[in-house]
PDB file of N, CA and C in Angstrom:
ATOM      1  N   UNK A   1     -94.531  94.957  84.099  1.00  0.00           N
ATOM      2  CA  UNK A   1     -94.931  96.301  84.456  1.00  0.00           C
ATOM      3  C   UNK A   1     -96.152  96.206  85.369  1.00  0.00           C
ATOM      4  N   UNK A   2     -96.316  97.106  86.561  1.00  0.00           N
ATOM      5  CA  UNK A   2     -97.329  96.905  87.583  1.00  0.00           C
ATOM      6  C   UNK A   2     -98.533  98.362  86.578  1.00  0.00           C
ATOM      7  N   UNK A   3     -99.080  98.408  87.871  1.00  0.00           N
ATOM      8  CA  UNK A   3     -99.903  99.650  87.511  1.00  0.00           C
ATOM      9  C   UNK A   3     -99.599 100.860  87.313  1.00  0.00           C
ATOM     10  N   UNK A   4    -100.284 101.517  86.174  1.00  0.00           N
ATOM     11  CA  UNK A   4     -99.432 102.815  85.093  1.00  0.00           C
ATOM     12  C   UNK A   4    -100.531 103.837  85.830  1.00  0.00           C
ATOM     13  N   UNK A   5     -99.854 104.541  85.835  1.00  0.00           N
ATOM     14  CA  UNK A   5    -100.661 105.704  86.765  1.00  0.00           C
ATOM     15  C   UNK A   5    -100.645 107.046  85.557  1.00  0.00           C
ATOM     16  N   UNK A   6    -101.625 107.734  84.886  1.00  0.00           N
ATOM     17  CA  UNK A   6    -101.929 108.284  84.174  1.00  0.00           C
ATOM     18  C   UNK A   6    -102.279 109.797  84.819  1.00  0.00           C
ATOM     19  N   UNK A   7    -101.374 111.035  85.212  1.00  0.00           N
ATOM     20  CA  UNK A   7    -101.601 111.963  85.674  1.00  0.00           C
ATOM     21  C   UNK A   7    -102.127 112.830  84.975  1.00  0.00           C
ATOM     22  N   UNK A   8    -103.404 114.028  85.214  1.00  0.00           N
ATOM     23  CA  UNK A   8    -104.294 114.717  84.588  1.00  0.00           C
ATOM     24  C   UNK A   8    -104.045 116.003  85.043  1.00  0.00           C
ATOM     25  N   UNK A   9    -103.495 117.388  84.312  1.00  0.00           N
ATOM     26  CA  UNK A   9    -103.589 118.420  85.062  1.00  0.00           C
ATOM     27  C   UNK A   9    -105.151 118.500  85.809  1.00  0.00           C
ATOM     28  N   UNK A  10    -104.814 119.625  87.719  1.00  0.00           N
ATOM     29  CA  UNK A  10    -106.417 120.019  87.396  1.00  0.00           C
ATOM     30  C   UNK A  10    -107.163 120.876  86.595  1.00  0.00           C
ATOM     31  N   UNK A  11    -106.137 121.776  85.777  1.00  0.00           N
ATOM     32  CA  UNK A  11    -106.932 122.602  84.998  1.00  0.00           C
ATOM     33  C   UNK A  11    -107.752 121.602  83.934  1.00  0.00           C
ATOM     34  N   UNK A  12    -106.912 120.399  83.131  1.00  0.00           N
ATOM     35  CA  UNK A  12    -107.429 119.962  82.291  1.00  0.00           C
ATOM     36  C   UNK A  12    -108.730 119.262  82.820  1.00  0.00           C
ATOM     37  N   UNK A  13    -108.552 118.639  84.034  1.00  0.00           N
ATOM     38  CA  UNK A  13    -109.589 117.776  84.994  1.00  0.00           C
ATOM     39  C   UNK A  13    -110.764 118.699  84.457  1.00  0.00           C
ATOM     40  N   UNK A  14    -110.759 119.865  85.096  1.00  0.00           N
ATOM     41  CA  UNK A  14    -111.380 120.784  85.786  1.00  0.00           C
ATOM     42  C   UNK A  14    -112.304 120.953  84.266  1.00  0.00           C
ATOM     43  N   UNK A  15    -111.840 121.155  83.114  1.00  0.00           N
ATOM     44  CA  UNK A  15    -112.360 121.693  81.898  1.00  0.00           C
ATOM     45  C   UNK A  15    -112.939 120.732  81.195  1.00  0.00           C
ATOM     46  N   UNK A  16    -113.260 119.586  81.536  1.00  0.00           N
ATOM     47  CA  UNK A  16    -113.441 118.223  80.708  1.00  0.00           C
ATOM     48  C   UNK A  16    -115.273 118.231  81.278  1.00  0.00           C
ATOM     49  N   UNK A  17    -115.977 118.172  79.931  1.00  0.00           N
ATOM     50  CA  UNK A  17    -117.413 118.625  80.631  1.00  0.00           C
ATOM     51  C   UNK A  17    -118.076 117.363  80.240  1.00  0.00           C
ATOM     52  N   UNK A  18    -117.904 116.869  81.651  1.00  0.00           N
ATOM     53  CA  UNK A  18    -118.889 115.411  82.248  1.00  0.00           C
ATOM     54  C   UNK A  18    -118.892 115.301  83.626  1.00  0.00           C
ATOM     55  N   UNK A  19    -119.975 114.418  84.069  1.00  0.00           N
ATOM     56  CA  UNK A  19    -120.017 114.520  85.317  1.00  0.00           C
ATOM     57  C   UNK A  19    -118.682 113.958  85.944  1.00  0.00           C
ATOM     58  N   UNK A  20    -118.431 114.446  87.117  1.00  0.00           N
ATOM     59  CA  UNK A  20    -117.380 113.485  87.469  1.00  0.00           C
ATOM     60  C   UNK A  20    -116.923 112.628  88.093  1.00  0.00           C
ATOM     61  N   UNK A  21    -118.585 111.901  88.181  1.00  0.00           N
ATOM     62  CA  UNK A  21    -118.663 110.423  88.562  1.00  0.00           C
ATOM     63  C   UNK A  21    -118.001 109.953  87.156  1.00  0.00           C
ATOM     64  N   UNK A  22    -118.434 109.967  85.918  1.00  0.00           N
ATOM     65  CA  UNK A  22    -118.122 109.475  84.553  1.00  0.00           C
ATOM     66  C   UNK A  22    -116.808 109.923  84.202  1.00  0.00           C
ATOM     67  N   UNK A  23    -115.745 111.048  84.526  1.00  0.00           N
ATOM     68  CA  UNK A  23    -114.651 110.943  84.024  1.00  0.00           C
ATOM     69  C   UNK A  23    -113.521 110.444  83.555  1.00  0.00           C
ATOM     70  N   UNK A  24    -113.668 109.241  84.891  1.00  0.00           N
ATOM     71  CA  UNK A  24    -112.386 108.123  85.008  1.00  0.00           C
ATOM     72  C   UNK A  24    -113.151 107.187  84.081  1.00  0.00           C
ATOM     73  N   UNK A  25    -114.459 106.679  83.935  1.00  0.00           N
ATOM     74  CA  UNK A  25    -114.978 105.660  83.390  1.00  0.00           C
ATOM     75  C   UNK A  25    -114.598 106.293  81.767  1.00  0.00           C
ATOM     76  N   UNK A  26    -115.020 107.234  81.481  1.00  0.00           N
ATOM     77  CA  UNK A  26    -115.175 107.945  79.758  1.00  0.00           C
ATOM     78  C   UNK A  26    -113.766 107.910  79.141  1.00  0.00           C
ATOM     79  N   UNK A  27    -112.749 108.471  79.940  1.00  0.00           N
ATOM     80  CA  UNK A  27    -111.061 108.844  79.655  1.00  0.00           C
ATOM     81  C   UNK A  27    -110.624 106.950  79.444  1.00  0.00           C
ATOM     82  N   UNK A  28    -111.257 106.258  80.731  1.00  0.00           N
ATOM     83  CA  UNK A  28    -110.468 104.503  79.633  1.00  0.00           C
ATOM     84  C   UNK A  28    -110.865 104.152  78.827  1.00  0.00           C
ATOM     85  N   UNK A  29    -112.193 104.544  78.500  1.00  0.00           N
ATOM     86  CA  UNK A  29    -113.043 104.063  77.016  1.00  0.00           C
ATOM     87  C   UNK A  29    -112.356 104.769  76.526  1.00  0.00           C
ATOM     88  N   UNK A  30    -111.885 105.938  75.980  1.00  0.00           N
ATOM     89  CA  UNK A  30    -111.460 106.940  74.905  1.00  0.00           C
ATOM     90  C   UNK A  30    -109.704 106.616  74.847  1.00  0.00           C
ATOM     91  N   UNK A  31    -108.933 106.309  75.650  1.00  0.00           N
ATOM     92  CA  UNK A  31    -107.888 105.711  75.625  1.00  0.00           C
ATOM     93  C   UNK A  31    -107.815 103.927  74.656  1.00  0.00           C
ATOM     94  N   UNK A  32    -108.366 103.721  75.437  1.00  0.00           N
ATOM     95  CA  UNK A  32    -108.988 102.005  74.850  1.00  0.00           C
ATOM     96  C   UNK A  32    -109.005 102.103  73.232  1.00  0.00           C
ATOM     97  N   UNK A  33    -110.001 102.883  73.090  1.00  0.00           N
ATOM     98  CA  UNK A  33    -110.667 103.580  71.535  1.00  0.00           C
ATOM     99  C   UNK A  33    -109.230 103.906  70.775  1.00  0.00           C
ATOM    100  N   UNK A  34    -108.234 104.750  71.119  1.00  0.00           N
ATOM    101  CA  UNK A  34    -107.172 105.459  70.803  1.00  0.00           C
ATOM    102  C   UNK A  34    -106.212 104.003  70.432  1.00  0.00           C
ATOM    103  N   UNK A  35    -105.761 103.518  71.022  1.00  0.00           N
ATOM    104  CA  UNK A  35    -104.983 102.418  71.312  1.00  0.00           C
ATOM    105  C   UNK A  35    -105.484 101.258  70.558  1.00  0.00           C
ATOM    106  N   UNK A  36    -107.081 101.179  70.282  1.00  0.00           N
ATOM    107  CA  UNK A  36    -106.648  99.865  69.427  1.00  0.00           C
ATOM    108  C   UNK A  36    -106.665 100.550  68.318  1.00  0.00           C
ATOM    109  N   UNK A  37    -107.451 101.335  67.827  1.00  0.00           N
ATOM    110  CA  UNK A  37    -106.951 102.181  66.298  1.00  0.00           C
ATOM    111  C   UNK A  37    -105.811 102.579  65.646  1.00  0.00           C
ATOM    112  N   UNK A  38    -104.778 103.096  66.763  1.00  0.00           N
ATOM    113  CA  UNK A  38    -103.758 102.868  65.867  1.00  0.00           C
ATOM    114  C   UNK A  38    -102.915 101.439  66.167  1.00  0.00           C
ATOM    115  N   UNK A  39    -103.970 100.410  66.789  1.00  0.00           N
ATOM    116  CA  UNK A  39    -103.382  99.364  66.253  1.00  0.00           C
ATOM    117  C   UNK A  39    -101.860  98.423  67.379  1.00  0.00           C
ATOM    118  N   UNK A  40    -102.029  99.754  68.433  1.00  0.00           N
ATOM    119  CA  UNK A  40    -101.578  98.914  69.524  1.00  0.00           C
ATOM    120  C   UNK A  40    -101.676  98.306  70.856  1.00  0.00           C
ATOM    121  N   UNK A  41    -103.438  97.906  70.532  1.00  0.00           N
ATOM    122  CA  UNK A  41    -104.043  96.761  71.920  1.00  0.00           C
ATOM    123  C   UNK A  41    -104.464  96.261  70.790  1.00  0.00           C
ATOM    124  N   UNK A  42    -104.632  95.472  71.695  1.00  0.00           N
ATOM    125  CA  UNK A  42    -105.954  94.468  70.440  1.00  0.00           C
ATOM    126  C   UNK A  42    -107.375  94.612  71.288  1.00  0.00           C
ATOM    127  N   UNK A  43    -107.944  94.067  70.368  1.00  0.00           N
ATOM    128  CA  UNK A  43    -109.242  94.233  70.811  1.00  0.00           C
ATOM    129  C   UNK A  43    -109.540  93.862  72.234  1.00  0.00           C
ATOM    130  N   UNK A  44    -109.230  92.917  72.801  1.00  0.00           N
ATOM    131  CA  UNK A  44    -109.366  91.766  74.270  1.00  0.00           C
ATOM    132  C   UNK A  44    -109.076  93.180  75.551  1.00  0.00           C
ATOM    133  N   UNK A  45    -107.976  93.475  74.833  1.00  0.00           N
ATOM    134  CA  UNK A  45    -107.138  94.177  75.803  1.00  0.00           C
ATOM    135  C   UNK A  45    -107.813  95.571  75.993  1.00  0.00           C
ATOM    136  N   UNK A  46    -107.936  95.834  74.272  1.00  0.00           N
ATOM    137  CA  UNK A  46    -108.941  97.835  74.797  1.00  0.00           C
ATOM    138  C   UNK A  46    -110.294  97.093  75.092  1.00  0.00           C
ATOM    139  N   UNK A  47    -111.022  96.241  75.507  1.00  0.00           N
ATOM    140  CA  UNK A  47    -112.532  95.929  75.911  1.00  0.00           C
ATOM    141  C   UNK A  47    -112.158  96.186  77.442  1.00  0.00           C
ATOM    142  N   UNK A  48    -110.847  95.152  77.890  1.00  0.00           N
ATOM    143  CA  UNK A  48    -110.768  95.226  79.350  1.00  0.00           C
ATOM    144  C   UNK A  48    -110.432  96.837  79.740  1.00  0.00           C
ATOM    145  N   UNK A  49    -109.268  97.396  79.197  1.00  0.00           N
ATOM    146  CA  UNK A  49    -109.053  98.895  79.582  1.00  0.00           C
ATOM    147  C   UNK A  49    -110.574  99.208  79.618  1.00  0.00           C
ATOM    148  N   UNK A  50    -111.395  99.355  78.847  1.00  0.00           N
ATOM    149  CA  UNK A  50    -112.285 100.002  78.651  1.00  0.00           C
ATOM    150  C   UNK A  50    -113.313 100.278  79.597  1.00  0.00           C
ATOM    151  N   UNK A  51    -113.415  98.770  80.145  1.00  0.00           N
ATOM    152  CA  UNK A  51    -114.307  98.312  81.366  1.00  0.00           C
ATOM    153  C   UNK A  51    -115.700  98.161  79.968  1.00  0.00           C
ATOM    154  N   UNK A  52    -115.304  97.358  79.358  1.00  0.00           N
ATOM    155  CA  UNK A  52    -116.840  96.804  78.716  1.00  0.00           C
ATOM    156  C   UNK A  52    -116.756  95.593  78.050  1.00  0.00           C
ATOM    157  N   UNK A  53    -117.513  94.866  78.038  1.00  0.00           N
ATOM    158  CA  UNK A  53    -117.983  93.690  77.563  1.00  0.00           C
ATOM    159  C   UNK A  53    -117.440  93.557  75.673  1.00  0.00           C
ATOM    160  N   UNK A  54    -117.103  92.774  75.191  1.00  0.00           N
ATOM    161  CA  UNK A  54    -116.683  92.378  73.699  1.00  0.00           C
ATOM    162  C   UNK A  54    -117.661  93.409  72.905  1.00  0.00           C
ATOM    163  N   UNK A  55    -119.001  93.160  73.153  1.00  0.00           N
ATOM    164  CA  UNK A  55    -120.276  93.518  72.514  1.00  0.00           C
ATOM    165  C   UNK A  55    -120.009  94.888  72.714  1.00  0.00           C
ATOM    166  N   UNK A  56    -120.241  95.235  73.861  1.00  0.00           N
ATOM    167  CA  UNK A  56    -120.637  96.792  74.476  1.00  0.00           C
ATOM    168  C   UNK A  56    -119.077  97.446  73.483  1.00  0.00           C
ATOM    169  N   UNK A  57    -118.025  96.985  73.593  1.00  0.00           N
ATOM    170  CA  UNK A  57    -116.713  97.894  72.829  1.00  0.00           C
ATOM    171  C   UNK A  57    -117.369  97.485  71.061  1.00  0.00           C
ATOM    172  N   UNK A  58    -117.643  96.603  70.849  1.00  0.00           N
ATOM    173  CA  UNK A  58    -117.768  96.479  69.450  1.00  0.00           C
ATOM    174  C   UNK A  58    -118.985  97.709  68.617  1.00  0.00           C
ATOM    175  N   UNK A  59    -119.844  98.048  69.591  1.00  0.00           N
ATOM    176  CA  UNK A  59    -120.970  99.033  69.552  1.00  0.00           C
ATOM    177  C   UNK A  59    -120.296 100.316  69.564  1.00  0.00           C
ATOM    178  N   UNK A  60    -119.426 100.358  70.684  1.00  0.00           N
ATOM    179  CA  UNK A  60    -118.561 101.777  70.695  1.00  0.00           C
ATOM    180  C   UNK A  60    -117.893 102.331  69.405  1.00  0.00           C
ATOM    181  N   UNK A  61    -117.224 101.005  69.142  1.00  0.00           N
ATOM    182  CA  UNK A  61    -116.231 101.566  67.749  1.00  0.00           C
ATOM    183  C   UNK A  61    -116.762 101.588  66.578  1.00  0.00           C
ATOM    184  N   UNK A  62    -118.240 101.177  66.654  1.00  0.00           N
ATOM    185  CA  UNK A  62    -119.082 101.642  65.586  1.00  0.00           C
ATOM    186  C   UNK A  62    -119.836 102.940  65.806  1.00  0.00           C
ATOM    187  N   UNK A  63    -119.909 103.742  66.894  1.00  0.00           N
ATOM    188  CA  UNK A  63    -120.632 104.820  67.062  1.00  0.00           C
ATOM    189  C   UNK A  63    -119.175 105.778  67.059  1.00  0.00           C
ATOM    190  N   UNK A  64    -118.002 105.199  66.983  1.00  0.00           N
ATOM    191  CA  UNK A  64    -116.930 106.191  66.452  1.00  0.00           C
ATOM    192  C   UNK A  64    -116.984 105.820  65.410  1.00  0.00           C
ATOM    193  N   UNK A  65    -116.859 104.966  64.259  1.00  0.00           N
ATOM    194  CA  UNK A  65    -116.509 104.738  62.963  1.00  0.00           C
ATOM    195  C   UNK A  65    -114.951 104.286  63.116  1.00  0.00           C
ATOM    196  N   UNK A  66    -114.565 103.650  64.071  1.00  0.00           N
ATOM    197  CA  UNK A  66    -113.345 102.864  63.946  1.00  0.00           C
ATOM    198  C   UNK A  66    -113.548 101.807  63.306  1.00  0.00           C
ATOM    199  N   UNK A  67    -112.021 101.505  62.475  1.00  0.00           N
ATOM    200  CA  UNK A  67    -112.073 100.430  61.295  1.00  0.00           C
ATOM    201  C   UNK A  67    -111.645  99.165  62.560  1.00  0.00           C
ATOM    202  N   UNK A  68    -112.469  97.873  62.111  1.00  0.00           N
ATOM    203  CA  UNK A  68    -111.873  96.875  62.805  1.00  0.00           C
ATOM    204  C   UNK A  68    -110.595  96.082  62.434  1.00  0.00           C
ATOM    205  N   UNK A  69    -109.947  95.597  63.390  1.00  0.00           N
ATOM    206  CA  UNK A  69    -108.832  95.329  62.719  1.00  0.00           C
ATOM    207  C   UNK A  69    -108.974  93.761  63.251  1.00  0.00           C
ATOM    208  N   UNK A  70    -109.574  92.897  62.007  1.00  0.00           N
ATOM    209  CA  UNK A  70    -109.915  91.444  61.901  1.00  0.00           C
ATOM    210  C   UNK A  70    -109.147  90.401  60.415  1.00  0.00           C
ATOM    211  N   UNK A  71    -107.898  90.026  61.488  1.00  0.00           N
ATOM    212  CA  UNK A  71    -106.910  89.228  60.940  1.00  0.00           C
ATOM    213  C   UNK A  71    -107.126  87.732  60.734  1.00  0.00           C
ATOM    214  N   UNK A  72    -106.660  86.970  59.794  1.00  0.00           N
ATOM    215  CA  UNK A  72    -107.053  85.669  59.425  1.00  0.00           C
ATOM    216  C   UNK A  72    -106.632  84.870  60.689  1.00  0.00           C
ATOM    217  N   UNK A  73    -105.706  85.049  61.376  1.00  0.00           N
ATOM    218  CA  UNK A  73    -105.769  84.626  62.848  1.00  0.00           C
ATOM    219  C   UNK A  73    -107.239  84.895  63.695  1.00  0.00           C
ATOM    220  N   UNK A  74    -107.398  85.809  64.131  1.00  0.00           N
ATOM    221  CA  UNK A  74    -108.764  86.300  64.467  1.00  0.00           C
ATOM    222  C   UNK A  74    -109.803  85.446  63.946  1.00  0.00           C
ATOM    223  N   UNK A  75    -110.023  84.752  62.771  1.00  0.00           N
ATOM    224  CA  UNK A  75    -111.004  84.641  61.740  1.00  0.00           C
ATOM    225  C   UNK A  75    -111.183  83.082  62.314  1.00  0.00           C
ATOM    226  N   UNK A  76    -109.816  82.284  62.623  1.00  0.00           N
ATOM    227  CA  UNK A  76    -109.460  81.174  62.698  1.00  0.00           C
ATOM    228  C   UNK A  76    -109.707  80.900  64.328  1.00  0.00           C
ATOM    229  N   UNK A  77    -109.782  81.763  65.129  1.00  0.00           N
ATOM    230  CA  UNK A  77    -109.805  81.702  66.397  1.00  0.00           C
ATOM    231  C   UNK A  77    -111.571  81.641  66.892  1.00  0.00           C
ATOM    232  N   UNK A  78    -112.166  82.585  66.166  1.00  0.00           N
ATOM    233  CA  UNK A  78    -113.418  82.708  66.272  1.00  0.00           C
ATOM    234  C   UNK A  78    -114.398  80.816  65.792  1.00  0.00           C
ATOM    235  N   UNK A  79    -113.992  80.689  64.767  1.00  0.00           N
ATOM    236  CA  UNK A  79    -114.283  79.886  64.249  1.00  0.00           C
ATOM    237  C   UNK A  79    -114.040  78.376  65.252  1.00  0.00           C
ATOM    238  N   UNK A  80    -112.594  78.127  65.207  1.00  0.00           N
ATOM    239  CA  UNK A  80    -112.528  76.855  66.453  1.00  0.00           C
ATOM    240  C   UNK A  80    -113.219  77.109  67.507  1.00  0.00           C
ATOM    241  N   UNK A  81    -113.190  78.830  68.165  1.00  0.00           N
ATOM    242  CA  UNK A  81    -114.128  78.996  69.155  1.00  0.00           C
ATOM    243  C   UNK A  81    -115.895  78.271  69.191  1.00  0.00           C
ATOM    244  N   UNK A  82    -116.543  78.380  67.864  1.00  0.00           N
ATOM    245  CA  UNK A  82    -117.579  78.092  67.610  1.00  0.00           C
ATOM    246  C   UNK A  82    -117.822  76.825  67.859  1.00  0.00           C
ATOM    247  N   UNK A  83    -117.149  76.161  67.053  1.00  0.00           N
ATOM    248  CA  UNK A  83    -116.464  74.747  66.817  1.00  0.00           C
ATOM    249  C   UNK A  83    -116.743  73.948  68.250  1.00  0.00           C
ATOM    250  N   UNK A  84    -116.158  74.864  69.451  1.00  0.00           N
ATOM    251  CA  UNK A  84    -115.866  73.593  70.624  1.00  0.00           C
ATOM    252  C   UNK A  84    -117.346  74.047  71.978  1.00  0.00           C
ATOM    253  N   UNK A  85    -118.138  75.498  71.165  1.00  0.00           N
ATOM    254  CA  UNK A  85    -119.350  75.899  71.705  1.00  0.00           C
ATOM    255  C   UNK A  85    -120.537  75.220  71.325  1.00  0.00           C
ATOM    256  N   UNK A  86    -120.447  74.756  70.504  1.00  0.00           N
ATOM    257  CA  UNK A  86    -121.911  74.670  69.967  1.00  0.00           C
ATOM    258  C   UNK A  86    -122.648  73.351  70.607  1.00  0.00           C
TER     259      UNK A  86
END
């Protein structure tokens, strides 16, 4: 699949109260947000939608109160990660 093009009425455009330099930036964070909660991006993937750094999304989904979704895979990945950093 190439690039998904996400069409916005302008009324809805028009009614969404942020600047609208920040619209396009706020709507992929809040998509991103949406998508890994119920659990279909993973984390890697809603950071990149998001346009933010591991850290910067991990801060986000704590200032929503999203549950993380950290699997013994995950647990095991982090860990060898450490493993071949240190």
């Amino acid at each position: 699949m190439g690039t998904l093009i996400l069409e916005i009425p302008d009324d809805i455009a028009d009614a969404i109260r942020l600047p609208p330099k920040e619209v396009d930036r706020e709507l992929h964070k809040e998509l991103a947000l949406a998508l890994y909660q119920r659990g279909v991006l993973s984390s890697g993937k809603a950071c990149s939608l998001a346009g933010m750094t591991r850290w910067e999304f991990e801060d986000l989904l704590g200032l929503h109160r999203v549950q993380r979704h950290y699997t013994d895979e995950n647990l095991e990945e982090d860990i060898n990660y450490a493993r071949n950093h240190v």
